[in-house]
C-alpha atoms as a PDB file:
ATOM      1  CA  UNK A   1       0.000   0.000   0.000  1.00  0.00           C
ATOM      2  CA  UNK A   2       1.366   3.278  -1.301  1.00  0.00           C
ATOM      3  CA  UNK A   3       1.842   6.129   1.408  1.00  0.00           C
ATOM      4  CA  UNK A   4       0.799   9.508   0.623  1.00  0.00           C
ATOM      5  CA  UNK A   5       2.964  12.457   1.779  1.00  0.00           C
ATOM      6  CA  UNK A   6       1.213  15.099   2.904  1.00  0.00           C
ATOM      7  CA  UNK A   7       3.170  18.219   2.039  1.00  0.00           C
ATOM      8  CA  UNK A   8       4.314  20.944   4.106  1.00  0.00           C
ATOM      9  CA  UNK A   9       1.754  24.014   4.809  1.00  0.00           C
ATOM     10  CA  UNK A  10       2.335  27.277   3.876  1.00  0.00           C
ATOM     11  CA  UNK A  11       2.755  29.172   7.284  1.00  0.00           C
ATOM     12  CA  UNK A  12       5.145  25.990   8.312  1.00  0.00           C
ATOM     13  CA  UNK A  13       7.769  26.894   5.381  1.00  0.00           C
ATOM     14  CA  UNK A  14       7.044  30.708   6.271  1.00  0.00           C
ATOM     15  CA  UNK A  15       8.038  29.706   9.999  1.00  0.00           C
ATOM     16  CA  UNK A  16      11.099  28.251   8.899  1.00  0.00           C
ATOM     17  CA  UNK A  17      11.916  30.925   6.246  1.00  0.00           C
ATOM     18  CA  UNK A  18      11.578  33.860   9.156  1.00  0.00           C
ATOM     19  CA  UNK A  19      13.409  31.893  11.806  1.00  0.00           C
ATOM     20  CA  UNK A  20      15.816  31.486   9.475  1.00  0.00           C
ATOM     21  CA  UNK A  21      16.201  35.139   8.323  1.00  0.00           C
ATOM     22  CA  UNK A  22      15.979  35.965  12.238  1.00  0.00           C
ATOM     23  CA  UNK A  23      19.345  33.539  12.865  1.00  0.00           C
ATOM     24  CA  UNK A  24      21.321  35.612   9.850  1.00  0.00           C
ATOM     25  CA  UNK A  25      19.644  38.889  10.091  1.00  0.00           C
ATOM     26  CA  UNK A  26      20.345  38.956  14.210  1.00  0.00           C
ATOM     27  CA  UNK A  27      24.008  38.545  13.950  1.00  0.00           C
ATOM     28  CA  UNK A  28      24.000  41.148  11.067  1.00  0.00           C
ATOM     29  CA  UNK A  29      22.182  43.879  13.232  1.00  0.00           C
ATOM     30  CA  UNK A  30      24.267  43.552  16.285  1.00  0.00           C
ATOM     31  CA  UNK A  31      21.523  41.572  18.089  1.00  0.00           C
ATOM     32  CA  UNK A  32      24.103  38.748  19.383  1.00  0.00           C
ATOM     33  CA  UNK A  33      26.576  40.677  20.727  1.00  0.00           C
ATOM     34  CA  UNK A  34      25.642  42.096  24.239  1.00  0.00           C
ATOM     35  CA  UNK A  35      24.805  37.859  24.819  1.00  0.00           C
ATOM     36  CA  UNK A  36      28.500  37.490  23.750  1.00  0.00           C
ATOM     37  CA  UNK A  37      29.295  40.517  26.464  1.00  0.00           C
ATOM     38  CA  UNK A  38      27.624  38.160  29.015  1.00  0.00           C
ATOM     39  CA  UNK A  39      28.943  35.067  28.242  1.00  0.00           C
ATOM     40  CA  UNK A  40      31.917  33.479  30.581  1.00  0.00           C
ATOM     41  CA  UNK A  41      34.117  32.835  27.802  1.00  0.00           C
ATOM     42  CA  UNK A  42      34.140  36.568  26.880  1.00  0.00           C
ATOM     43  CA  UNK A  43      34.142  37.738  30.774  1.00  0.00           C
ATOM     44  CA  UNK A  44      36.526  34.849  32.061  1.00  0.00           C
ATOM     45  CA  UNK A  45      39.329  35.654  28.885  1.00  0.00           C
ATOM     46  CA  UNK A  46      42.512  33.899  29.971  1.00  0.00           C
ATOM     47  CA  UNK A  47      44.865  36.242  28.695  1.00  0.00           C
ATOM     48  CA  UNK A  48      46.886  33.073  27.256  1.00  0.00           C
ATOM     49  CA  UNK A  49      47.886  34.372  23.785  1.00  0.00           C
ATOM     50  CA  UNK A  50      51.705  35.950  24.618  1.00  0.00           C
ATOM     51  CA  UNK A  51      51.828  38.469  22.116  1.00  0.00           C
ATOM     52  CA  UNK A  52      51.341  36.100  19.740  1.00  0.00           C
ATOM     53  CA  UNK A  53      50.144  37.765  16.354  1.00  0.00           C
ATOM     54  CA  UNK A  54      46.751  37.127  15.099  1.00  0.00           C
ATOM     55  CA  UNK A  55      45.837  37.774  11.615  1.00  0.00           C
ATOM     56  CA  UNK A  56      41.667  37.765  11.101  1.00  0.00           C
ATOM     57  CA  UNK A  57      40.159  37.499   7.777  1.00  0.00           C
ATOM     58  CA  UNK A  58      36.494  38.311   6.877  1.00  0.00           C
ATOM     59  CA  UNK A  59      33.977  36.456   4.873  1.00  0.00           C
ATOM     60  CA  UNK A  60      32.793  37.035   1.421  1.00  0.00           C
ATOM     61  CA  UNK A  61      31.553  40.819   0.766  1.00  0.00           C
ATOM     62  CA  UNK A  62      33.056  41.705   4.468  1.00  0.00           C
ATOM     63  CA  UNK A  63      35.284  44.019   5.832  1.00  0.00           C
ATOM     64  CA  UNK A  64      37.638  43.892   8.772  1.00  0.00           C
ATOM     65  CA  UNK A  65      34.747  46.463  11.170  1.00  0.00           C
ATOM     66  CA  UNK A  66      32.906  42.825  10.508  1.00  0.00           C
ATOM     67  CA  UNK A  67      34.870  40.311  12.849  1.00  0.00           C
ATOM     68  CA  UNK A  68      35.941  43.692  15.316  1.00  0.00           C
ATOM     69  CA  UNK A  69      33.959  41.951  18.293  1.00  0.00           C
ATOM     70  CA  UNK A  70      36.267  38.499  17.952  1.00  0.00           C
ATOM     71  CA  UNK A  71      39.948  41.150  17.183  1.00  0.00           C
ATOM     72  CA  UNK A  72      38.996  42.327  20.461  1.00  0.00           C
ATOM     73  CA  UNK A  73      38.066  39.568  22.408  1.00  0.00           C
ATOM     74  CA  UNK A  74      41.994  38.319  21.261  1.00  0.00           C
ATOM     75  CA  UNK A  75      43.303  41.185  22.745  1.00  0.00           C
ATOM     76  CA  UNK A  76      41.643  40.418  25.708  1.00  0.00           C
ATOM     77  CA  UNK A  77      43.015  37.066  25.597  1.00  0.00           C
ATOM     78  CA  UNK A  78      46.408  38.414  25.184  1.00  0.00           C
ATOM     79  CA  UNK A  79      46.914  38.108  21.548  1.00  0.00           C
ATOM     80  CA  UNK A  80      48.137  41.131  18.732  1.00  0.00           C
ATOM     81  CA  UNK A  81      45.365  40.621  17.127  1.00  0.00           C
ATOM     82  CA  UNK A  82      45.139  42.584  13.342  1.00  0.00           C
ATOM     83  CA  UNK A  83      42.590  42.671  10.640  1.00  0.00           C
ATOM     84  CA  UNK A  84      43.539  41.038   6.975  1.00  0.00           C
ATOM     85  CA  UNK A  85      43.236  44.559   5.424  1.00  0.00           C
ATOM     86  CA  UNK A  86      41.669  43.594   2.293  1.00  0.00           C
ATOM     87  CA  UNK A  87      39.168  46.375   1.932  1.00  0.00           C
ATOM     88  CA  UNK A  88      35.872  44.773   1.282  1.00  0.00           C
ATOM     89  CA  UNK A  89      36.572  40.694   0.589  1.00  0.00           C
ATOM     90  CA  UNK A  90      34.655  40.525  -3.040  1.00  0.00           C
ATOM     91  CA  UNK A  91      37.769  40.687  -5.357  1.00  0.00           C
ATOM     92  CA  UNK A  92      39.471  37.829  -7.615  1.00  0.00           C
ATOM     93  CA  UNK A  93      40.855  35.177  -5.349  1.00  0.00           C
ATOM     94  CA  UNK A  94      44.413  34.668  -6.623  1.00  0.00           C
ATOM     95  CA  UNK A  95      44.727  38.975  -6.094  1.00  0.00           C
ATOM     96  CA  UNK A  96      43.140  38.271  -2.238  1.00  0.00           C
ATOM     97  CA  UNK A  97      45.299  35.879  -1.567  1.00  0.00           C
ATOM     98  CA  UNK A  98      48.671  37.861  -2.431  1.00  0.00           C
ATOM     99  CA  UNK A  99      47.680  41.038  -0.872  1.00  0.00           C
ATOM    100  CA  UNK A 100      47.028  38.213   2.440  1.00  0.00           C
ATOM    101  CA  UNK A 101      50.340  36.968   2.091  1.00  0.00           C
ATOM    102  CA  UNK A 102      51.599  40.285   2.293  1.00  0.00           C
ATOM    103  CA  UNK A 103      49.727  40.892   5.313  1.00  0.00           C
ATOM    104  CA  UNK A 104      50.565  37.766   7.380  1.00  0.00           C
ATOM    105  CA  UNK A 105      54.483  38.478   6.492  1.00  0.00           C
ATOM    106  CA  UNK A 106      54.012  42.056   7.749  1.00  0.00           C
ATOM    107  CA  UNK A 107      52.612  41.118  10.932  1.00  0.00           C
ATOM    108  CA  UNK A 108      54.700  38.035  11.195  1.00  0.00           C
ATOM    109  CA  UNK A 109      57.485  40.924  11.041  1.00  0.00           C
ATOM    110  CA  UNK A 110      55.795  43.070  13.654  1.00  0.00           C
ATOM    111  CA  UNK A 111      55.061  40.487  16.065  1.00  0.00           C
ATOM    112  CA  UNK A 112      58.455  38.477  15.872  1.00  0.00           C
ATOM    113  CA  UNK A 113      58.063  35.404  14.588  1.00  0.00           C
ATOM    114  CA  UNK A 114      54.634  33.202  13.038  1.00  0.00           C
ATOM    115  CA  UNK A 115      51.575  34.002  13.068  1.00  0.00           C
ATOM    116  CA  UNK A 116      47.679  32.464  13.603  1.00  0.00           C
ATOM    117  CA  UNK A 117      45.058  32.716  11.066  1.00  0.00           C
ATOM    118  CA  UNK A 118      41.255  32.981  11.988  1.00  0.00           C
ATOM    119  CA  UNK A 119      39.263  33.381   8.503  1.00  0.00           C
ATOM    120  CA  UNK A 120      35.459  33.464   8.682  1.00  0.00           C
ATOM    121  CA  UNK A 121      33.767  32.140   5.326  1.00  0.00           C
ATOM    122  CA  UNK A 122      35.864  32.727   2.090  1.00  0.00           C
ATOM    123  CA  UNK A 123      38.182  34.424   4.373  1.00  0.00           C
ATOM    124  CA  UNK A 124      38.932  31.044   5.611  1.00  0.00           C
ATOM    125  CA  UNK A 125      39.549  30.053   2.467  1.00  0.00           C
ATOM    126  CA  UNK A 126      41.786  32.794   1.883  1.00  0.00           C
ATOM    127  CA  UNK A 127      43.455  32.084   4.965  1.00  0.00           C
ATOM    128  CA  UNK A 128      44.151  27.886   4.149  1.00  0.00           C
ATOM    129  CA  UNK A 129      45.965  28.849   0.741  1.00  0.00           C
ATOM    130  CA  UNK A 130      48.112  31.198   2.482  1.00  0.00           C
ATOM    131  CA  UNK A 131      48.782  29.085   5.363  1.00  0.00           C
ATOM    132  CA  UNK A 132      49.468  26.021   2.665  1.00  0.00           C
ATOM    133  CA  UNK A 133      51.749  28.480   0.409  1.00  0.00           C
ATOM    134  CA  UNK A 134      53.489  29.707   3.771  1.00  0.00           C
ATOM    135  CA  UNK A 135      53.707  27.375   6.754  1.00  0.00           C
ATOM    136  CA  UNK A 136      56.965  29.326   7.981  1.00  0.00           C
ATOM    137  CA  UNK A 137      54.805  32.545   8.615  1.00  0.00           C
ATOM    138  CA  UNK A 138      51.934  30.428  10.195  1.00  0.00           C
ATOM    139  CA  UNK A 139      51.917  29.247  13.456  1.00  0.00           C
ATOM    140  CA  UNK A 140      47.637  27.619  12.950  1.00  0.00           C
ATOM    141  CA  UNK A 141      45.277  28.061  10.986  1.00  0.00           C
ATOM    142  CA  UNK A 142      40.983  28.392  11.961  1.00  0.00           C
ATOM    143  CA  UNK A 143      38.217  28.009   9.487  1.00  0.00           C
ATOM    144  CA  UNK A 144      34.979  29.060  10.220  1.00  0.00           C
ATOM    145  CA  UNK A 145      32.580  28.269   8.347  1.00  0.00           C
ATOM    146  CA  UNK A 146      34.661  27.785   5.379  1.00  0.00           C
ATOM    147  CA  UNK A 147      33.561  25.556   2.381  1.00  0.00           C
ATOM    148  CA  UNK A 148      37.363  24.680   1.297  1.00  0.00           C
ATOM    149  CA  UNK A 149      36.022  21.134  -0.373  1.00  0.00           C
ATOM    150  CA  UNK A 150      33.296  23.411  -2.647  1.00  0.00           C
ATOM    151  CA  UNK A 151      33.913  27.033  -2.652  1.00  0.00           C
ATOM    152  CA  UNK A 152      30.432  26.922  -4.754  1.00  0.00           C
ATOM    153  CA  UNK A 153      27.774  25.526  -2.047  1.00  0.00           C
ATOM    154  CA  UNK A 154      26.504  27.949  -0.985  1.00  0.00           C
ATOM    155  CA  UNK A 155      22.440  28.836  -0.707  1.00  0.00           C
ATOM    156  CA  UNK A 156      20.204  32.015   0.205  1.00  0.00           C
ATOM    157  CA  UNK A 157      21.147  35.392  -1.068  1.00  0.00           C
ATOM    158  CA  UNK A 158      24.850  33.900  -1.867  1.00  0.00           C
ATOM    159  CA  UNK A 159      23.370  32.117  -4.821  1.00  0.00           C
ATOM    160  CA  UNK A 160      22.226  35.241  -6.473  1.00  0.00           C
ATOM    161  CA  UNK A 161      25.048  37.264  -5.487  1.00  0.00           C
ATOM    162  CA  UNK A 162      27.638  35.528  -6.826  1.00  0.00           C
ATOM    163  CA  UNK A 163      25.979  35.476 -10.739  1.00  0.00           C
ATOM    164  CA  UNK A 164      24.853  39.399 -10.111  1.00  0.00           C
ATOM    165  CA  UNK A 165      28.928  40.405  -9.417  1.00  0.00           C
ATOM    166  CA  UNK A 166      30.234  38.259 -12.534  1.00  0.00           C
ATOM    167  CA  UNK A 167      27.597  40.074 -14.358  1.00  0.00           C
ATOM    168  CA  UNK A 168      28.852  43.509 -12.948  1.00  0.00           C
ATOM    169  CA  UNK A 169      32.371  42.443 -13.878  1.00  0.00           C
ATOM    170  CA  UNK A 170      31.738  41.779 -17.526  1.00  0.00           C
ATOM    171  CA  UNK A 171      30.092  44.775 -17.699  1.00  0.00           C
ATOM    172  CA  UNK A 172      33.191  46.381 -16.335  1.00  0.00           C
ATOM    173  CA  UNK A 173      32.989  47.333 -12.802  1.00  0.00           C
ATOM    174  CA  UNK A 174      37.021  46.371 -11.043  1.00  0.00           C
ATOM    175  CA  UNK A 175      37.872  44.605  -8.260  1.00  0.00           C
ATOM    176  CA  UNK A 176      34.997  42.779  -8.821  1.00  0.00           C
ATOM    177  CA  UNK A 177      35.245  38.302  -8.895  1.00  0.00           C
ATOM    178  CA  UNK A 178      34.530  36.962 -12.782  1.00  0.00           C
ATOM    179  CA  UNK A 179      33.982  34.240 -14.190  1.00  0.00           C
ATOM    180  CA  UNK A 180      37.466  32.918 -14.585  1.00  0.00           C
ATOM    181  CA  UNK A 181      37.632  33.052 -10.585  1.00  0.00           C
ATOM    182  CA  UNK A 182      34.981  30.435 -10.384  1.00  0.00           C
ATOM    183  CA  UNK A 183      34.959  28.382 -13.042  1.00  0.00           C
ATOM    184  CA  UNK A 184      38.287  29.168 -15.253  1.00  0.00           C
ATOM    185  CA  UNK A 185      42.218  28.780 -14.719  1.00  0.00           C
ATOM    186  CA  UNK A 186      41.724  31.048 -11.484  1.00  0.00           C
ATOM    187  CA  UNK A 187      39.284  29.127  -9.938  1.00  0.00           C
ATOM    188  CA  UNK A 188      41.204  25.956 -10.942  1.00  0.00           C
ATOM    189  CA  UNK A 189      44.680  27.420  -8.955  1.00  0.00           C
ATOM    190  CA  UNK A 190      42.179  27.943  -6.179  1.00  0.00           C
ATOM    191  CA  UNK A 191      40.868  24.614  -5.904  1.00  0.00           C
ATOM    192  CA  UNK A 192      44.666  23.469  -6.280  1.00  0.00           C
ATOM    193  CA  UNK A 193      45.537  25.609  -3.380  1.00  0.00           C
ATOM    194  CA  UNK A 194      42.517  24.493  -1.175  1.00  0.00           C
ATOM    195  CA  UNK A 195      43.655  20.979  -1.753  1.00  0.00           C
ATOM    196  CA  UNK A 196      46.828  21.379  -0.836  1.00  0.00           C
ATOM    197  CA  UNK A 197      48.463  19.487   1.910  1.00  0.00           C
ATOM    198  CA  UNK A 198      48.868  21.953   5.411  1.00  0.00           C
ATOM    199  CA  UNK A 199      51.888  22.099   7.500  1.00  0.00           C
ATOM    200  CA  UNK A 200      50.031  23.812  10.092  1.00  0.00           C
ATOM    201  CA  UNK A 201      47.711  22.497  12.684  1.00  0.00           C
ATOM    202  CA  UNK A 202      44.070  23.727  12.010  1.00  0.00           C
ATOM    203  CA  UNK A 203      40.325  23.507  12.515  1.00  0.00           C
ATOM    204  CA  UNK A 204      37.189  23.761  10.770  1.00  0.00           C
ATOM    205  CA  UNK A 205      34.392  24.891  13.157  1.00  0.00           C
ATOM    206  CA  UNK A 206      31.050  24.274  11.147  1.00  0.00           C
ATOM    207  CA  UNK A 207      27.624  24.532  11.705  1.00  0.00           C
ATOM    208  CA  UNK A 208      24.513  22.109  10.288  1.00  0.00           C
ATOM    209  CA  UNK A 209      22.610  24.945  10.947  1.00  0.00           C
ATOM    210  CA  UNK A 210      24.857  27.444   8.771  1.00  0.00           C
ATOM    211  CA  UNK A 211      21.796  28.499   6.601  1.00  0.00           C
ATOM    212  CA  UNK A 212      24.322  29.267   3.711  1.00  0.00           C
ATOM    213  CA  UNK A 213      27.334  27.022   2.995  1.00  0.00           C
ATOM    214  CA  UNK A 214      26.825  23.549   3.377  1.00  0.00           C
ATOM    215  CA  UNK A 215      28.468  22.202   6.260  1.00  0.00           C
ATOM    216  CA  UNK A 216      29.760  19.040   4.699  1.00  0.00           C
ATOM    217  CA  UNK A 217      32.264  21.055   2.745  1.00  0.00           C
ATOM    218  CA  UNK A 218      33.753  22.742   5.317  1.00  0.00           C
ATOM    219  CA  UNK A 219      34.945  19.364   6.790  1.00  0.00           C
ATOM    220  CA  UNK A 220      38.719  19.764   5.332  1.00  0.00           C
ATOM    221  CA  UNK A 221      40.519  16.595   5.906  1.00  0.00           C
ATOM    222  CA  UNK A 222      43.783  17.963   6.607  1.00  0.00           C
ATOM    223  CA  UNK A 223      41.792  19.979   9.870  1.00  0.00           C
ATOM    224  CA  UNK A 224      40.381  18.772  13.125  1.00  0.00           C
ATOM    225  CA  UNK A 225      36.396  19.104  13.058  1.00  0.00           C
ATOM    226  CA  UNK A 226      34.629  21.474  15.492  1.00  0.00           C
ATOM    227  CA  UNK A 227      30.600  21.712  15.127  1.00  0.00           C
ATOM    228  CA  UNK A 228      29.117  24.139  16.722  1.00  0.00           C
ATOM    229  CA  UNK A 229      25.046  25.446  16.148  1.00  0.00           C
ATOM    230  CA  UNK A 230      25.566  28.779  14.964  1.00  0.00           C
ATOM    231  CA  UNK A 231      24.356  30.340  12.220  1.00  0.00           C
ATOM    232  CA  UNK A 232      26.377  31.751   9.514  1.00  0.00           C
ATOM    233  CA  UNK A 233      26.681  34.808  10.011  1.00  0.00           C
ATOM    234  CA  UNK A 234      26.642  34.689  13.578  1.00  0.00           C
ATOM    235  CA  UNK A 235      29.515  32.722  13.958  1.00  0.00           C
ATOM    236  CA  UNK A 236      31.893  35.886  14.962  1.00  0.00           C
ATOM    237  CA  UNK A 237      29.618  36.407  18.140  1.00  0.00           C
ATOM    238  CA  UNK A 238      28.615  33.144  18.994  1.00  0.00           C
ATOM    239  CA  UNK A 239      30.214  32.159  22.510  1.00  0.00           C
ATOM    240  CA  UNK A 240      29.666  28.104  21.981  1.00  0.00           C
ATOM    241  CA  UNK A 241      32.507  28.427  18.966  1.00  0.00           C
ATOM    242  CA  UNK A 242      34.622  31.443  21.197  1.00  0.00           C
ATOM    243  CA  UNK A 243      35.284  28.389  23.143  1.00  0.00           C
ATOM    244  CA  UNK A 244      36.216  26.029  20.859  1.00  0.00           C
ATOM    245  CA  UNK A 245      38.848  28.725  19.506  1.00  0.00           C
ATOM    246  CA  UNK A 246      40.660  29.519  23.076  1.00  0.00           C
ATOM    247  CA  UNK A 247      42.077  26.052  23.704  1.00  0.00           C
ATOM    248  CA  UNK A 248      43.170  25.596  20.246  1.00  0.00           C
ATOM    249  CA  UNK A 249      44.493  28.918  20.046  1.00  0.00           C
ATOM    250  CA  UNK A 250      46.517  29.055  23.070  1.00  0.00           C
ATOM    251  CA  UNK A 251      48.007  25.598  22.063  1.00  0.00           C
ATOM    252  CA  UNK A 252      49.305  26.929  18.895  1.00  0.00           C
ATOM    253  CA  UNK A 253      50.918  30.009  20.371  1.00  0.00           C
ATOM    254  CA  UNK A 254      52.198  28.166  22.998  1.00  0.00           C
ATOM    255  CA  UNK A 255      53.831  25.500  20.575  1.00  0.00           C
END
């Protein structure tokens, strides 16, 4: 006997469409933050980092102001923390990730000696090519929500920004990702770079609950898996994966 599947009512996928919205659009506003304030991991901050230098990386179409809240809660924790300076993280890969390079190598100089790499999103992705290219500036390496096995799988208002800035592009706005970085011999040297094998220790903190990369490809073989039950965007406020980081963290500056 065949079973009929009733399908889902209207107001249930609305429910789940505004709750979702509500998880991403929270983080966004602020909304997370004072929470993060309260939290012991930001009120009980071991200052455990040594001076060690901390290089932090935003996520696709962010700036540095974006991850400010977790720069200073590494300062707290004793760490020289820095943003990746970048300007706003939309450009052509192969460009981001030389103008990182730079970066980690200048604070690597200012700090005296390797440094750690927190990258949130594509920044993370940014972050595991430099870290590949340059274990002898890198000292560890943390992905957060980073989708280093498929830069592409993504969902929500990712999937129609990506096509509308290739479009831009060939219409000829700069600084602007095309479609050689995702599909052509860019994106091919990216994928190359994502696969290669790290020197470094790392993690990839994930969530099932992400709402916009899928969580399976952020589990990088060559890292140790963290989930955590953030959302996407709220991932640089969210206390449950502030506490994954210190440990980790504090080992690798230590080592």
């Amino acid at each position: 006997m065949a079973l009929e599947l009733t399908p889902a009512p209207p107001w249930a996928r609305l429910r789940r469409t505004a709750g979702h919205l509500g998880r991403s659009l929270g983080p966004v506003m602020g909304l997370t933050v004072p929470g993060l304030l309260r939290h012991p991991v930001w009120r009980a901050a071991a200052p455990d980092g040594g001076g060690a230098g901390v290089v932090v990386v935003p996520g696709f179409g962010g700036a540095d102001a974006s991850m400010a809240v977790l720069r200073r809660w590494l300062d707290r924790c004793g760490y020289a923390a820095t943003g990746a300076r970048l300007g706003i993280n939309v450009g052509c890969t192969a460009e981001l990730v030389t103008r990182l390079e730079r970066r980690v190598a200048a604070h690597a100089g200012a700090t005296g000696g390797p440094v750690l790499l927190v990258g949130h999103s594509r920044g993370g992705m940014l972050a595991r090519i430099v870290a590949a290219r340059r274990p002898d500036l890198v000292r560890g390496l943390a992905m957060l929500g980073s989708p280093v096995l498929d830069p592409l799988d993504a969902s929500g208002l990712a999937t129609l920004l990506l096509p509308a800035l290739v479009r831009l592009s060939e219409l000829g706005v700069r600084g602007l990702l095309d479609g050689d970085c995702l599909t052509g011999p860019c994106g091919d040297t990216t994928a190359d770079g994502l696969a290669a094998p790290l020197q470094v220790p790392a993690v990839s903190i994930y969530s099932r609950r992400d709402g916009v990369v899928g969580w399976r490809s952020c589990q990088d073989p060559a890292a140790e898996w963290v989930e955590v039950t953030s959302s996407h965007t709220g991932m640089g406020t969210d206390p449950e994966l502030y506490a994954a980081l210190a440990p980790r963290l504090a080992a690798w500056a230590a080592g």
